[in-house]
PDB file of N, CA and C in Angstrom:
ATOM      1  N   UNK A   1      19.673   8.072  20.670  1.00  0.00           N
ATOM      2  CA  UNK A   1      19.590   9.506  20.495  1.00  0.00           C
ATOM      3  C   UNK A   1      19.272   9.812  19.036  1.00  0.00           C
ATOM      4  N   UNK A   2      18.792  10.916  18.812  1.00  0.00           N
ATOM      5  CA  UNK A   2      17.619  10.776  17.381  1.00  0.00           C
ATOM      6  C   UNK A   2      18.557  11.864  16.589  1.00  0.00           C
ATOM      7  N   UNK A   3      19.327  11.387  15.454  1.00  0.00           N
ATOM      8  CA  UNK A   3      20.380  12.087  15.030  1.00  0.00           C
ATOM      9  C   UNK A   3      19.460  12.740  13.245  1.00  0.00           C
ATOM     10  N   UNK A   4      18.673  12.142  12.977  1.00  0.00           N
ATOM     11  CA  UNK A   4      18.032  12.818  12.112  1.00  0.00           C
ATOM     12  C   UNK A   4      16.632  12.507  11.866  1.00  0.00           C
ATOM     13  N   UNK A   5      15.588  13.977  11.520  1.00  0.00           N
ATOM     14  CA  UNK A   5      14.570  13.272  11.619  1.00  0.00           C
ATOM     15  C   UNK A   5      13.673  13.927  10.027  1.00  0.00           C
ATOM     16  N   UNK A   6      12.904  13.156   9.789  1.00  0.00           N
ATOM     17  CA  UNK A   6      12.564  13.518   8.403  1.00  0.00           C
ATOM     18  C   UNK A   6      10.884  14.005   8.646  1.00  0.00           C
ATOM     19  N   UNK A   7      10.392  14.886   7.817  1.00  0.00           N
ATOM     20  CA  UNK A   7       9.495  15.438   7.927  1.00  0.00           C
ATOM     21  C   UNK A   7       8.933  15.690   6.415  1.00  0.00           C
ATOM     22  N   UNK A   8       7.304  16.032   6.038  1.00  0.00           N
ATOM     23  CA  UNK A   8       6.486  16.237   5.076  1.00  0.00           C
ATOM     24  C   UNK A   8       6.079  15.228   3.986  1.00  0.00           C
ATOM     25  N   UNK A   9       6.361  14.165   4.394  1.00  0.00           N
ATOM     26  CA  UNK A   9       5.382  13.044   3.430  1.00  0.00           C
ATOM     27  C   UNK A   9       4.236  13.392   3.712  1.00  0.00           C
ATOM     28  N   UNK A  10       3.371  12.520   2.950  1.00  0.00           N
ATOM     29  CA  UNK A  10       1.893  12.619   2.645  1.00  0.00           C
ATOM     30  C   UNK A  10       1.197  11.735   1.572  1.00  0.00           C
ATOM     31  N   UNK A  11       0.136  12.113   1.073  1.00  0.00           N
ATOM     32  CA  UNK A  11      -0.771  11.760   0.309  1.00  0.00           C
ATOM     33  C   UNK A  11      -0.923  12.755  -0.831  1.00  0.00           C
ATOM     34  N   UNK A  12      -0.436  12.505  -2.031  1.00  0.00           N
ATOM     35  CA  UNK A  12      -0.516  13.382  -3.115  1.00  0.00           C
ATOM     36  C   UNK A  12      -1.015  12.579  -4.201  1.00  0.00           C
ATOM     37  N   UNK A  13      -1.645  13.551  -5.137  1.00  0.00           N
ATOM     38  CA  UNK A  13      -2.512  12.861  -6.743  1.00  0.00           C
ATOM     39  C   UNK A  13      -1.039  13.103  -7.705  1.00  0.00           C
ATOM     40  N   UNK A  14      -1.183  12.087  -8.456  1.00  0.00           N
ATOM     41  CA  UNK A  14       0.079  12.248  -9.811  1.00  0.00           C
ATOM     42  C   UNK A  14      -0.061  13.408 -10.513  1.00  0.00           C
ATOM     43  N   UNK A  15       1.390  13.864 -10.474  1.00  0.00           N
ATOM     44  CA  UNK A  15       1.440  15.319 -11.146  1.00  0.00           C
ATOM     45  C   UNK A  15       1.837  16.467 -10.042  1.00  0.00           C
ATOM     46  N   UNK A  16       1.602  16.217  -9.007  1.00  0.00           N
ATOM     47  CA  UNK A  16       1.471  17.132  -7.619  1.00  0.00           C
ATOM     48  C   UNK A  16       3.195  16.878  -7.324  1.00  0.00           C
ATOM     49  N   UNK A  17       2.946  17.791  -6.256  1.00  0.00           N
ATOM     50  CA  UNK A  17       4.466  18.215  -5.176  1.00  0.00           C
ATOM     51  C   UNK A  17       4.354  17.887  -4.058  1.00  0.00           C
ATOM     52  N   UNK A  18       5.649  17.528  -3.164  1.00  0.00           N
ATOM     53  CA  UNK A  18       5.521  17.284  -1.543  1.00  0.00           C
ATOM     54  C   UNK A  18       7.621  18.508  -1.847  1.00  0.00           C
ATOM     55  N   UNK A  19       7.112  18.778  -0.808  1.00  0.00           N
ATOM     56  CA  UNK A  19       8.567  18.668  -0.035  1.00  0.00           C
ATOM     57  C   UNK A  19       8.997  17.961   1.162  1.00  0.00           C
ATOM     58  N   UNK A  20      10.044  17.245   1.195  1.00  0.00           N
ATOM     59  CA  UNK A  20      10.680  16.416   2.072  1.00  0.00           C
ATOM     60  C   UNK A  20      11.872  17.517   3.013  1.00  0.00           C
ATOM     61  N   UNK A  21      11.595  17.435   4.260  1.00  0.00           N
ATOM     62  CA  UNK A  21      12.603  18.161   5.082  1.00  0.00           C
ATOM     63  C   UNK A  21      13.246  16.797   5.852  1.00  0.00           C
ATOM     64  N   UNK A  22      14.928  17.327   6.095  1.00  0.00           N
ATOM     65  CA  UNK A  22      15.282  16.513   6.851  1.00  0.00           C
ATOM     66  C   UNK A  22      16.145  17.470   8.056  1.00  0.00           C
ATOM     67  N   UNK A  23      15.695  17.070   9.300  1.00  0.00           N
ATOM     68  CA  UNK A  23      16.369  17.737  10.083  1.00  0.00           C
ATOM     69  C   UNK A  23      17.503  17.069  10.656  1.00  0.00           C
ATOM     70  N   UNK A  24      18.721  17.623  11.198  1.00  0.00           N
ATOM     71  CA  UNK A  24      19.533  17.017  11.640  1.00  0.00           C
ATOM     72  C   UNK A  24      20.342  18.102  13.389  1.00  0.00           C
ATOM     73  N   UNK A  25      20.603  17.049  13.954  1.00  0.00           N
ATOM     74  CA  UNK A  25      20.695  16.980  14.933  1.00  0.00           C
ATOM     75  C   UNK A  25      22.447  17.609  15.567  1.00  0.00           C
ATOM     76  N   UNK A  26      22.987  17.126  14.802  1.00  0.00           N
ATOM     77  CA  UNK A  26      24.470  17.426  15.147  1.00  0.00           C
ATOM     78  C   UNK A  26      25.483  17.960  14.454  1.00  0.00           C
ATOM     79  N   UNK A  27      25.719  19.052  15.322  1.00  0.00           N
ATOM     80  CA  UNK A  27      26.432  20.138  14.494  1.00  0.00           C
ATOM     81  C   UNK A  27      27.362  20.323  13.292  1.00  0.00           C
ATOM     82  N   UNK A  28      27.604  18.524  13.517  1.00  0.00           N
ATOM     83  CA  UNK A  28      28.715  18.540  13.132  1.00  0.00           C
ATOM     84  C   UNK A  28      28.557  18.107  11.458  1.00  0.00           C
ATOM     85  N   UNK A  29      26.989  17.673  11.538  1.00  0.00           N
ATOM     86  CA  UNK A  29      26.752  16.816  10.036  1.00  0.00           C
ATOM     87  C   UNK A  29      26.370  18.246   8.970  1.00  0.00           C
ATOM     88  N   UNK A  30      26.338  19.627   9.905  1.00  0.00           N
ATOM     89  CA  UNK A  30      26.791  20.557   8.121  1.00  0.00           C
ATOM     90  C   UNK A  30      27.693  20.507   7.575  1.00  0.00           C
ATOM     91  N   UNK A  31      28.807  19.222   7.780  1.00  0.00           N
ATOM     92  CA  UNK A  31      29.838  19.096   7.150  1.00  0.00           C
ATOM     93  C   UNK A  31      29.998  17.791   5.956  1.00  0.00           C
ATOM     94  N   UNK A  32      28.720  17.047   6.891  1.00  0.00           N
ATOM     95  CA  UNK A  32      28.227  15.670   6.177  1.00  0.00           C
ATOM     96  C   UNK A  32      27.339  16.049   4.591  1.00  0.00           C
ATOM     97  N   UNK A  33      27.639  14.806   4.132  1.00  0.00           N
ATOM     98  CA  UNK A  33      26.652  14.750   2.545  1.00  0.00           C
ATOM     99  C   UNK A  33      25.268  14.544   3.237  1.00  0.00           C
ATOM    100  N   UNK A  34      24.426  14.576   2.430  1.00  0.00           N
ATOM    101  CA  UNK A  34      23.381  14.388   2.962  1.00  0.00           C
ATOM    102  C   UNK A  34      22.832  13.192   1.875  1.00  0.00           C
ATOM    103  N   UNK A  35      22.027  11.841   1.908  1.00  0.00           N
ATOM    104  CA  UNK A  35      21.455  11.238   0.740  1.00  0.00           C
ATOM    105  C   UNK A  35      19.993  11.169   1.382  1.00  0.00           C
ATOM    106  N   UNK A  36      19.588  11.031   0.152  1.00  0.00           N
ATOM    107  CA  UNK A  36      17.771  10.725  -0.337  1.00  0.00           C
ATOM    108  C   UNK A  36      17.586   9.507  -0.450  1.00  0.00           C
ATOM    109  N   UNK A  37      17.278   8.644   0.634  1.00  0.00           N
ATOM    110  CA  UNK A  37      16.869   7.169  -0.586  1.00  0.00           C
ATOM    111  C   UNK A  37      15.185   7.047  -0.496  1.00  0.00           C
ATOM    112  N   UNK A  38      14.557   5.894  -1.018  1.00  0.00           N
ATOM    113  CA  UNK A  38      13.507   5.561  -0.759  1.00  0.00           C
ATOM    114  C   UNK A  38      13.316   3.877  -0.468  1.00  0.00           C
ATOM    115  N   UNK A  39      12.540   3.344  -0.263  1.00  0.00           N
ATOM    116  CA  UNK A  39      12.092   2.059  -0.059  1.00  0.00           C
ATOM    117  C   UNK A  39      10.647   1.539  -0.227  1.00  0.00           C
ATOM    118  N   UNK A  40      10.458   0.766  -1.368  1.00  0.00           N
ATOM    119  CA  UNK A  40       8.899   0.644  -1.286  1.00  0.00           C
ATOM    120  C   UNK A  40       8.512  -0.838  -1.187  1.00  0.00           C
ATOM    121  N   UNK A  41       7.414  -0.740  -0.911  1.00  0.00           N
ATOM    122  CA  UNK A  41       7.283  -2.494  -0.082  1.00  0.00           C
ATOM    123  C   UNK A  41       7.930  -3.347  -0.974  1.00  0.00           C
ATOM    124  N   UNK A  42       8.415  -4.497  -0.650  1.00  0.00           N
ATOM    125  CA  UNK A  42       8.781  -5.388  -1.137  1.00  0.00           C
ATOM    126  C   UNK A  42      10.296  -5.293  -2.016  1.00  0.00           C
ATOM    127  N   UNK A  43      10.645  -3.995  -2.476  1.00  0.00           N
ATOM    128  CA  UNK A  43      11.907  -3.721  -3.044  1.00  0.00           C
ATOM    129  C   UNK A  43      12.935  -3.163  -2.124  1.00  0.00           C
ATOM    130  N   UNK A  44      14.220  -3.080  -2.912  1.00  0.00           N
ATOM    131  CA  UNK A  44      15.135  -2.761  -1.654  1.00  0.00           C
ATOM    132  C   UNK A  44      15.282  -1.055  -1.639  1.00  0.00           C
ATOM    133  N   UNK A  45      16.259  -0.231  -0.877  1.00  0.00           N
ATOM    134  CA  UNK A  45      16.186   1.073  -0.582  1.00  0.00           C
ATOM    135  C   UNK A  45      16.934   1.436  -1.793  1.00  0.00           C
ATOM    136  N   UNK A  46      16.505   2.270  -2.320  1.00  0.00           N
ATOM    137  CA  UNK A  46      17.441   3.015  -3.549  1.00  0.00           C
ATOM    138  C   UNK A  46      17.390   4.292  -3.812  1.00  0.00           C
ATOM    139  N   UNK A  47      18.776   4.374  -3.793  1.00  0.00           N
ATOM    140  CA  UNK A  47      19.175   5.978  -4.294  1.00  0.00           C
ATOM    141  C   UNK A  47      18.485   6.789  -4.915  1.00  0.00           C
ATOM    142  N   UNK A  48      18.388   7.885  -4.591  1.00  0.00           N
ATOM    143  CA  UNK A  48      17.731   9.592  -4.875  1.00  0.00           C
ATOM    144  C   UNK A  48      17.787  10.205  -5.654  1.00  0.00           C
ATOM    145  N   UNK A  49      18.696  10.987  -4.012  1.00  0.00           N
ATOM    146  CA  UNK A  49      19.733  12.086  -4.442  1.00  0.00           C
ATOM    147  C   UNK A  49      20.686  12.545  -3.178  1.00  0.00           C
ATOM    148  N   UNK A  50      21.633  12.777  -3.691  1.00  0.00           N
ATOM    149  CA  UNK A  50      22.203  13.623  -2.452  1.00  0.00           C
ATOM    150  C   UNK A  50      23.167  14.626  -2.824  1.00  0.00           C
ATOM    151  N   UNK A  51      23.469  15.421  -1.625  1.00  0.00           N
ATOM    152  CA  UNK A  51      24.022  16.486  -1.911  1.00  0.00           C
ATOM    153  C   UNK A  51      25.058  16.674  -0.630  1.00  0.00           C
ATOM    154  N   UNK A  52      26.288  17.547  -1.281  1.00  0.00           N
ATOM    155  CA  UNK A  52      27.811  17.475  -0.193  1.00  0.00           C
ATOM    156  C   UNK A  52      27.347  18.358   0.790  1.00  0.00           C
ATOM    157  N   UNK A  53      28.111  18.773   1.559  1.00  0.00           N
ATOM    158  CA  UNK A  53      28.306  19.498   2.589  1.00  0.00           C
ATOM    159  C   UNK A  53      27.642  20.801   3.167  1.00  0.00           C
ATOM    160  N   UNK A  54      28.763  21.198   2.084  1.00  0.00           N
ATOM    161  CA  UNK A  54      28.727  22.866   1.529  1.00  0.00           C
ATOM    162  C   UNK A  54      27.195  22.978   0.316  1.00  0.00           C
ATOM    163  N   UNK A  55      26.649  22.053   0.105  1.00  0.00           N
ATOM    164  CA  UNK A  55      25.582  22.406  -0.895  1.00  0.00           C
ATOM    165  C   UNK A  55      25.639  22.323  -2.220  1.00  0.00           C
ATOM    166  N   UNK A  56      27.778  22.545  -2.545  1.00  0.00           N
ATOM    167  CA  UNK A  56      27.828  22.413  -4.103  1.00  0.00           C
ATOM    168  C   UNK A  56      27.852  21.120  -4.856  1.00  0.00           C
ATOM    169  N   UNK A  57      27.161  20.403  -4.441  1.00  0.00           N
ATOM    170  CA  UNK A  57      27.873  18.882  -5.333  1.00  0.00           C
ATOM    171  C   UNK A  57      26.129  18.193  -4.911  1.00  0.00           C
ATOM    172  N   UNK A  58      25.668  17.921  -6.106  1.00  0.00           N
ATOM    173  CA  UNK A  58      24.439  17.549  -6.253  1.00  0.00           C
ATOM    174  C   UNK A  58      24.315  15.953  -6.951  1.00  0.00           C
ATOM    175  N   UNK A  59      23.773  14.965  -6.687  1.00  0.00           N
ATOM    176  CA  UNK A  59      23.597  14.073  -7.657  1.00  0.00           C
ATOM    177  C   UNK A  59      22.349  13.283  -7.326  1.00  0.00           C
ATOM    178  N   UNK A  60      21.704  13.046  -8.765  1.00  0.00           N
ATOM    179  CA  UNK A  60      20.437  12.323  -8.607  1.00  0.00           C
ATOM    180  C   UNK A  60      20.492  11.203  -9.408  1.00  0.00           C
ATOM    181  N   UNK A  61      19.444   9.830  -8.560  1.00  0.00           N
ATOM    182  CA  UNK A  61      19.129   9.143  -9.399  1.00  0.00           C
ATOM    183  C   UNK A  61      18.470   9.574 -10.763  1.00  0.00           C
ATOM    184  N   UNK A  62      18.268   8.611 -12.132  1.00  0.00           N
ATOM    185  CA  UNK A  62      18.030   8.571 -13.170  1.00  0.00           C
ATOM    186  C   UNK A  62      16.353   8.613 -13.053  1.00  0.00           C
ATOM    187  N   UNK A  63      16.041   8.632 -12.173  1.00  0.00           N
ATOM    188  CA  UNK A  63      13.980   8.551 -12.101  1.00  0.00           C
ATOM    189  C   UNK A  63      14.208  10.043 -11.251  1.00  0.00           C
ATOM    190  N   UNK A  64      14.809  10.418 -10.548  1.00  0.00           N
ATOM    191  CA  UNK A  64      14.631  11.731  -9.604  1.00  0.00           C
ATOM    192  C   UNK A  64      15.020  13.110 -10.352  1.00  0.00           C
ATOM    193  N   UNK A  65      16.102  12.880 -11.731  1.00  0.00           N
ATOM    194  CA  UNK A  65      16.585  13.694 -12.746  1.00  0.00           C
ATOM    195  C   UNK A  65      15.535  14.403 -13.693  1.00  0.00           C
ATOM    196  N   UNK A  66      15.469  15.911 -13.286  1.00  0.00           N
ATOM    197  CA  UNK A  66      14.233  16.460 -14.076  1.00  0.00           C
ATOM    198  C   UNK A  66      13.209  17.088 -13.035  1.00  0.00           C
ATOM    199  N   UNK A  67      12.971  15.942 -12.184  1.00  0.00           N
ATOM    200  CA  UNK A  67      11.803  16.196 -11.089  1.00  0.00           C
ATOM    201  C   UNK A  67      12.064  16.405  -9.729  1.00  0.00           C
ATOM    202  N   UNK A  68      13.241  15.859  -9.335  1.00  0.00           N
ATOM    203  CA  UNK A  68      13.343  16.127  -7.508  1.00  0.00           C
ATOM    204  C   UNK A  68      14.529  17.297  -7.910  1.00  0.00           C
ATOM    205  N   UNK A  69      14.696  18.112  -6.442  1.00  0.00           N
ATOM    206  CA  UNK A  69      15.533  19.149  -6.236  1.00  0.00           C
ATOM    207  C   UNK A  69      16.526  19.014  -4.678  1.00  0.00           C
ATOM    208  N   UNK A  70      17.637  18.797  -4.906  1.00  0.00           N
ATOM    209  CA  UNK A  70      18.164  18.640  -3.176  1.00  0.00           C
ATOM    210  C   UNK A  70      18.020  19.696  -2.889  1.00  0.00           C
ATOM    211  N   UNK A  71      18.397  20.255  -1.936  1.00  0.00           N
ATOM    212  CA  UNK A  71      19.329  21.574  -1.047  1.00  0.00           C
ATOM    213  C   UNK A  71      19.106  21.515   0.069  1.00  0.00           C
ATOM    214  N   UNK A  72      19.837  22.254   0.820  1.00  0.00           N
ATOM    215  CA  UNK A  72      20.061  22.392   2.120  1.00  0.00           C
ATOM    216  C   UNK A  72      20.147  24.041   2.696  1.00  0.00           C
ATOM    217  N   UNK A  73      19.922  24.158   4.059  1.00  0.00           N
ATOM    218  CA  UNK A  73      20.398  25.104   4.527  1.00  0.00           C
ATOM    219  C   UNK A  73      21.185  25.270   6.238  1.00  0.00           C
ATOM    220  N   UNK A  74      21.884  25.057   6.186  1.00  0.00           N
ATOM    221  CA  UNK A  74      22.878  24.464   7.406  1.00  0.00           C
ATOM    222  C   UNK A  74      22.857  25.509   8.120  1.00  0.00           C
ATOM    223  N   UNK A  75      22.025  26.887   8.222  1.00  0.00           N
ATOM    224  CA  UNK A  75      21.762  27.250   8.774  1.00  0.00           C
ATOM    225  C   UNK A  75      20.749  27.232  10.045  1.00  0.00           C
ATOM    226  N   UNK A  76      20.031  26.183   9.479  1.00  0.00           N
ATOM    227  CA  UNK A  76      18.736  25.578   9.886  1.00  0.00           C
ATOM    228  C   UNK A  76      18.848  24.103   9.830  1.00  0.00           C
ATOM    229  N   UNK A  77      20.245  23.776  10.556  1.00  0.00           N
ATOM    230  CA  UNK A  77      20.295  21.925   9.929  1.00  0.00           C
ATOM    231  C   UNK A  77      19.185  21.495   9.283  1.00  0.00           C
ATOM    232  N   UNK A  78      19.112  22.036   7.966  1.00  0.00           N
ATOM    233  CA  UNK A  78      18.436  21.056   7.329  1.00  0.00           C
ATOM    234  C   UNK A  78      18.394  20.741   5.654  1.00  0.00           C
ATOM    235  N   UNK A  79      18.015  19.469   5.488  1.00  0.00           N
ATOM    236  CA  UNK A  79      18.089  19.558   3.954  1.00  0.00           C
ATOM    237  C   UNK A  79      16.635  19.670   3.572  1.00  0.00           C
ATOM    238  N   UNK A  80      16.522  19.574   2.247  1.00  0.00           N
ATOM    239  CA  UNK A  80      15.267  19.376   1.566  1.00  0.00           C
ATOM    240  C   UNK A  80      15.218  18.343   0.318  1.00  0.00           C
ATOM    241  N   UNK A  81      14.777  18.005   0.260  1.00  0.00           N
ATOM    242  CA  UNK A  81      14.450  16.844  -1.452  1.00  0.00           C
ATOM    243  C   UNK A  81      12.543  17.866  -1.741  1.00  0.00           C
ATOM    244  N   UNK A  82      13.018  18.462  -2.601  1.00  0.00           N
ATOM    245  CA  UNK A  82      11.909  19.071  -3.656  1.00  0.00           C
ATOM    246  C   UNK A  82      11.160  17.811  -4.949  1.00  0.00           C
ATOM    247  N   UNK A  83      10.061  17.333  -4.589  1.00  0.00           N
ATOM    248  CA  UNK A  83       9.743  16.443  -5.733  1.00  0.00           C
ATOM    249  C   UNK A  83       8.354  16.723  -6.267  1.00  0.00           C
ATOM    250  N   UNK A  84       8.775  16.950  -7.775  1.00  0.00           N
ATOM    251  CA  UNK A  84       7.664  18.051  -8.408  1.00  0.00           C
ATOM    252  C   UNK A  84       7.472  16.698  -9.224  1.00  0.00           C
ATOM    253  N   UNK A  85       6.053  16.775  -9.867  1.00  0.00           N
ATOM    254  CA  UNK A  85       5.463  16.032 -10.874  1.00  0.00           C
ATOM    255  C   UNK A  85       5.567  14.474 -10.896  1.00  0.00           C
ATOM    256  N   UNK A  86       5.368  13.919  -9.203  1.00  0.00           N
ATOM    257  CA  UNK A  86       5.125  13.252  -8.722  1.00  0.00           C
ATOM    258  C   UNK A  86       3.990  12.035  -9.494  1.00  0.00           C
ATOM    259  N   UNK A  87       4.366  10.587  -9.396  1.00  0.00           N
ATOM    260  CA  UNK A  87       3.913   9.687  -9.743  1.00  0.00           C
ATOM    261  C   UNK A  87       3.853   8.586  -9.138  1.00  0.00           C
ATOM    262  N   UNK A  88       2.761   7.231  -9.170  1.00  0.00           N
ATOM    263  CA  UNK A  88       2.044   6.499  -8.562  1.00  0.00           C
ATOM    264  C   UNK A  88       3.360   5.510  -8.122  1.00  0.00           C
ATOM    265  N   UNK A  89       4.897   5.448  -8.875  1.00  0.00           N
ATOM    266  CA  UNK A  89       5.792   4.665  -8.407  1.00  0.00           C
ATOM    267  C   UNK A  89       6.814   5.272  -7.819  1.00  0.00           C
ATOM    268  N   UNK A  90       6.453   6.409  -7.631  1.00  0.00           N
ATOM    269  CA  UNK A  90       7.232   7.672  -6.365  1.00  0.00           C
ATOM    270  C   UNK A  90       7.228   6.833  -4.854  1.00  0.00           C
ATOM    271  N   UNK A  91       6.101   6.323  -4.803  1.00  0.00           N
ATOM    272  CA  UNK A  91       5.106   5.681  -3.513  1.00  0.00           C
ATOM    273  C   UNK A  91       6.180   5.241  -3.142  1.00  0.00           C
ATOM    274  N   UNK A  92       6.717   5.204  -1.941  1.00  0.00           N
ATOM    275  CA  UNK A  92       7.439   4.838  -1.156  1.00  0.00           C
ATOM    276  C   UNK A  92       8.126   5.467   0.234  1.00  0.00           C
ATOM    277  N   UNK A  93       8.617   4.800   1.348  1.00  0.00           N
ATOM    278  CA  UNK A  93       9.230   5.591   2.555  1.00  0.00           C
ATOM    279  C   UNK A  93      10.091   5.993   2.266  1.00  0.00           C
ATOM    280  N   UNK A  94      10.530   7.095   2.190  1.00  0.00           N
ATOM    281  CA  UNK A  94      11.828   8.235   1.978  1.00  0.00           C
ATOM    282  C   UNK A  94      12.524   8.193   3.844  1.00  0.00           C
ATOM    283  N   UNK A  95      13.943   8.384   3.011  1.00  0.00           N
ATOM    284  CA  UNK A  95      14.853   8.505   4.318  1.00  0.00           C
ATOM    285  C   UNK A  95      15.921   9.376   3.935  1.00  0.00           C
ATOM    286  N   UNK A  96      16.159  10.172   5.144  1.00  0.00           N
ATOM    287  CA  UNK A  96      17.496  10.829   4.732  1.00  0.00           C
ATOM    288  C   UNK A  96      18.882  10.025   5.083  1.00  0.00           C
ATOM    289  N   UNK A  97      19.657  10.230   5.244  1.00  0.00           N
ATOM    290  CA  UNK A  97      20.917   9.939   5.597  1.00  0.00           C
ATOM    291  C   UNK A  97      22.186  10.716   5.652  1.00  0.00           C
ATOM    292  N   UNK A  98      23.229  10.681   6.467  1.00  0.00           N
ATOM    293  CA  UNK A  98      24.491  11.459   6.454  1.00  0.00           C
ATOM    294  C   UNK A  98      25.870  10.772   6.028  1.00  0.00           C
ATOM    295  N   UNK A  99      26.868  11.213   5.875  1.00  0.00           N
ATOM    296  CA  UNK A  99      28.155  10.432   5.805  1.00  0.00           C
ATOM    297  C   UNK A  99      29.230  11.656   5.326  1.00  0.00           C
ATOM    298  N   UNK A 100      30.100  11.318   5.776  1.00  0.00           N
ATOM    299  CA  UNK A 100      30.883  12.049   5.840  1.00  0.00           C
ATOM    300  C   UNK A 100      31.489  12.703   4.360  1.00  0.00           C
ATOM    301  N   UNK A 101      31.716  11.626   3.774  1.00  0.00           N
ATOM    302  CA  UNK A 101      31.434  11.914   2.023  1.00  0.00           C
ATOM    303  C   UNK A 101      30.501  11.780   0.827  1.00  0.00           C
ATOM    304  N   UNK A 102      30.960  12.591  -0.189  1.00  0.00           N
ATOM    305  CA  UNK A 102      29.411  12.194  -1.152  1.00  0.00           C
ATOM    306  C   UNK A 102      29.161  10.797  -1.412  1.00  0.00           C
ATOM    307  N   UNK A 103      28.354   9.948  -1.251  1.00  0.00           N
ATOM    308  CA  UNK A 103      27.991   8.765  -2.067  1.00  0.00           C
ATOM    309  C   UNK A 103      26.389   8.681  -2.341  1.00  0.00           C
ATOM    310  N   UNK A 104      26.578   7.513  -3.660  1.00  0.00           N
ATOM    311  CA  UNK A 104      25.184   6.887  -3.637  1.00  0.00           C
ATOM    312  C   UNK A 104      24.367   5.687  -3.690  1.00  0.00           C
ATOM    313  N   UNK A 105      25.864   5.285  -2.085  1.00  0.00           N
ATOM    314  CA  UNK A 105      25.887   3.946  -1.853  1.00  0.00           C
ATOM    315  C   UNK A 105      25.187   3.677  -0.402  1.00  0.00           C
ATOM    316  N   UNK A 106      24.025   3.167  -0.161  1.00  0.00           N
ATOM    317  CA  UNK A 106      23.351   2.994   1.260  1.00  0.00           C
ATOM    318  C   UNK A 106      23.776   2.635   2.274  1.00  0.00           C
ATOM    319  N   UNK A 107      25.009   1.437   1.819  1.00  0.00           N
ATOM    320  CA  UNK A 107      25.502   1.110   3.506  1.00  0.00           C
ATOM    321  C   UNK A 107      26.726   2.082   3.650  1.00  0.00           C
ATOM    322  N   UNK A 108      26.996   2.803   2.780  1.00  0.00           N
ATOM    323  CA  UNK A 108      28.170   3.849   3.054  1.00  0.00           C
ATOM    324  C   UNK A 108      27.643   4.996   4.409  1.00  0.00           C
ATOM    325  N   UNK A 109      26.365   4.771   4.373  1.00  0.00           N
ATOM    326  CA  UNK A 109      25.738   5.970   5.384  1.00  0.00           C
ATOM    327  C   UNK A 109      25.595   5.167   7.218  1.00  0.00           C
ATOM    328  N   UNK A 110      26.019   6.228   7.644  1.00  0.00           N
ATOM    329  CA  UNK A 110      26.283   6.137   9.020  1.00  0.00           C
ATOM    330  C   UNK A 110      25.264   6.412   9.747  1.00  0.00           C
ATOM    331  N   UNK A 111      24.146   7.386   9.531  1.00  0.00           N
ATOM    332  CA  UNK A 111      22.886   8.012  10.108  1.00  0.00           C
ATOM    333  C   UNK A 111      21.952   7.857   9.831  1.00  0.00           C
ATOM    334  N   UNK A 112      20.905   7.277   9.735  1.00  0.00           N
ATOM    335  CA  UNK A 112      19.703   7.420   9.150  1.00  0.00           C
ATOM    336  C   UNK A 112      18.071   8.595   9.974  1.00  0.00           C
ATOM    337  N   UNK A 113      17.684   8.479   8.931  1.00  0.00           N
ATOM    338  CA  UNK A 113      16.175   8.980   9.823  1.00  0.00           C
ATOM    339  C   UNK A 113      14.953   7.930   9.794  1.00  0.00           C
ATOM    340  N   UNK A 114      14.106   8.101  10.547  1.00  0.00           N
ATOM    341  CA  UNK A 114      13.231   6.902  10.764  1.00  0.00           C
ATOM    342  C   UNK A 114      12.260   7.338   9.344  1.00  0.00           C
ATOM    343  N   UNK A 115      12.007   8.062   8.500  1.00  0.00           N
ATOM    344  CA  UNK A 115      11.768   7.704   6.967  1.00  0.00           C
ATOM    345  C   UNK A 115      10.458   8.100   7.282  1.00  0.00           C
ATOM    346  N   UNK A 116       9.720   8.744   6.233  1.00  0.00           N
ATOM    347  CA  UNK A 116       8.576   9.335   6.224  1.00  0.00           C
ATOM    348  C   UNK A 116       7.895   8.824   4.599  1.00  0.00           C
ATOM    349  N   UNK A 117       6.778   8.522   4.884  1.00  0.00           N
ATOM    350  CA  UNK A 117       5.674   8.198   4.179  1.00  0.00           C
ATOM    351  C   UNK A 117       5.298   8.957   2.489  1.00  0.00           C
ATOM    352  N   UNK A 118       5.631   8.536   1.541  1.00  0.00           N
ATOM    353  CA  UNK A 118       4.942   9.174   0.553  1.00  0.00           C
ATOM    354  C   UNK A 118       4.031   8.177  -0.421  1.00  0.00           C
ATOM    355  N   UNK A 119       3.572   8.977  -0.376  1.00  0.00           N
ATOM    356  CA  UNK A 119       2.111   7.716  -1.241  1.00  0.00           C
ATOM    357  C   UNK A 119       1.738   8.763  -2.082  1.00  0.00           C
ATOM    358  N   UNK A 120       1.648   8.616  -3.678  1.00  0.00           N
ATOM    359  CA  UNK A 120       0.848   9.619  -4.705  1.00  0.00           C
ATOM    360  C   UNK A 120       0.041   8.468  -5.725  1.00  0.00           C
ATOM    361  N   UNK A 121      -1.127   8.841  -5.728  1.00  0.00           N
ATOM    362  CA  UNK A 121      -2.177   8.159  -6.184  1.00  0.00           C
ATOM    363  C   UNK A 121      -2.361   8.582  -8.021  1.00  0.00           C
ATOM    364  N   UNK A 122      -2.873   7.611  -8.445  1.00  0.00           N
ATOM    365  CA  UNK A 122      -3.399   7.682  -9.852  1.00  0.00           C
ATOM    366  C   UNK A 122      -4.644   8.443 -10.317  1.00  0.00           C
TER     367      UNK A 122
END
């Protein structure tokens, strides 16, 4: 059963924007953190960003600081990862994830989404 699903990768030039939507499925995860990771060939999945519950508790990786934006609106199960001024080692499958508390630890997450595509060119 498909508990989260991620949406708006693409193909972008360096310097450009995507927004990342993540939808979620069960009612119950507007209570869940939400995390950002990515994965790019050959390296392992690494931390974002993510954000708590309620929306107030934000944290980003040290490459996503400056340039990506979480939020959510649990009105619309969903989150967002905002990533402005995008670059050629951005390139990688983005995934969302849930868990019941904040972390920005990967196997701490219970949910994943099947991860959507970003590729930004030179």
């Amino acid at each position: 059963q498909v508990q989260l699903v991620e949406s708006g990768g693409g193909l972008v030039q360096a310097g450009g924007s995507l927004r990342l939507s993540c939808e979620y499925f069960e009612r119950s995860f507007r209570n869940y953190a939400v995390g950002w990771f990515r994965q790019a060939p050959g390296k392992e999945r690494e931390f974002v960003a993510v954000i708590s519950g309620a929306g107030g508790i934000k944290q980003y990786s040290d490459s996503a600081t400056g340039r990506f934006a979480v939020s959510r609106d649990n009105a619309k199960n969903t989150a967002y990862l905002q990533m402005n001024s995008l670059k050629p080692e951005d390139t990688a499958v983005y995934y969302c994830a849930v868990h019941l508390l904040l972390t920005t630890y990967a196997h701490h997450y219970d949910y994943w989404g099947q991860g959507t595509q970003v590729t930004v060119s030179s």
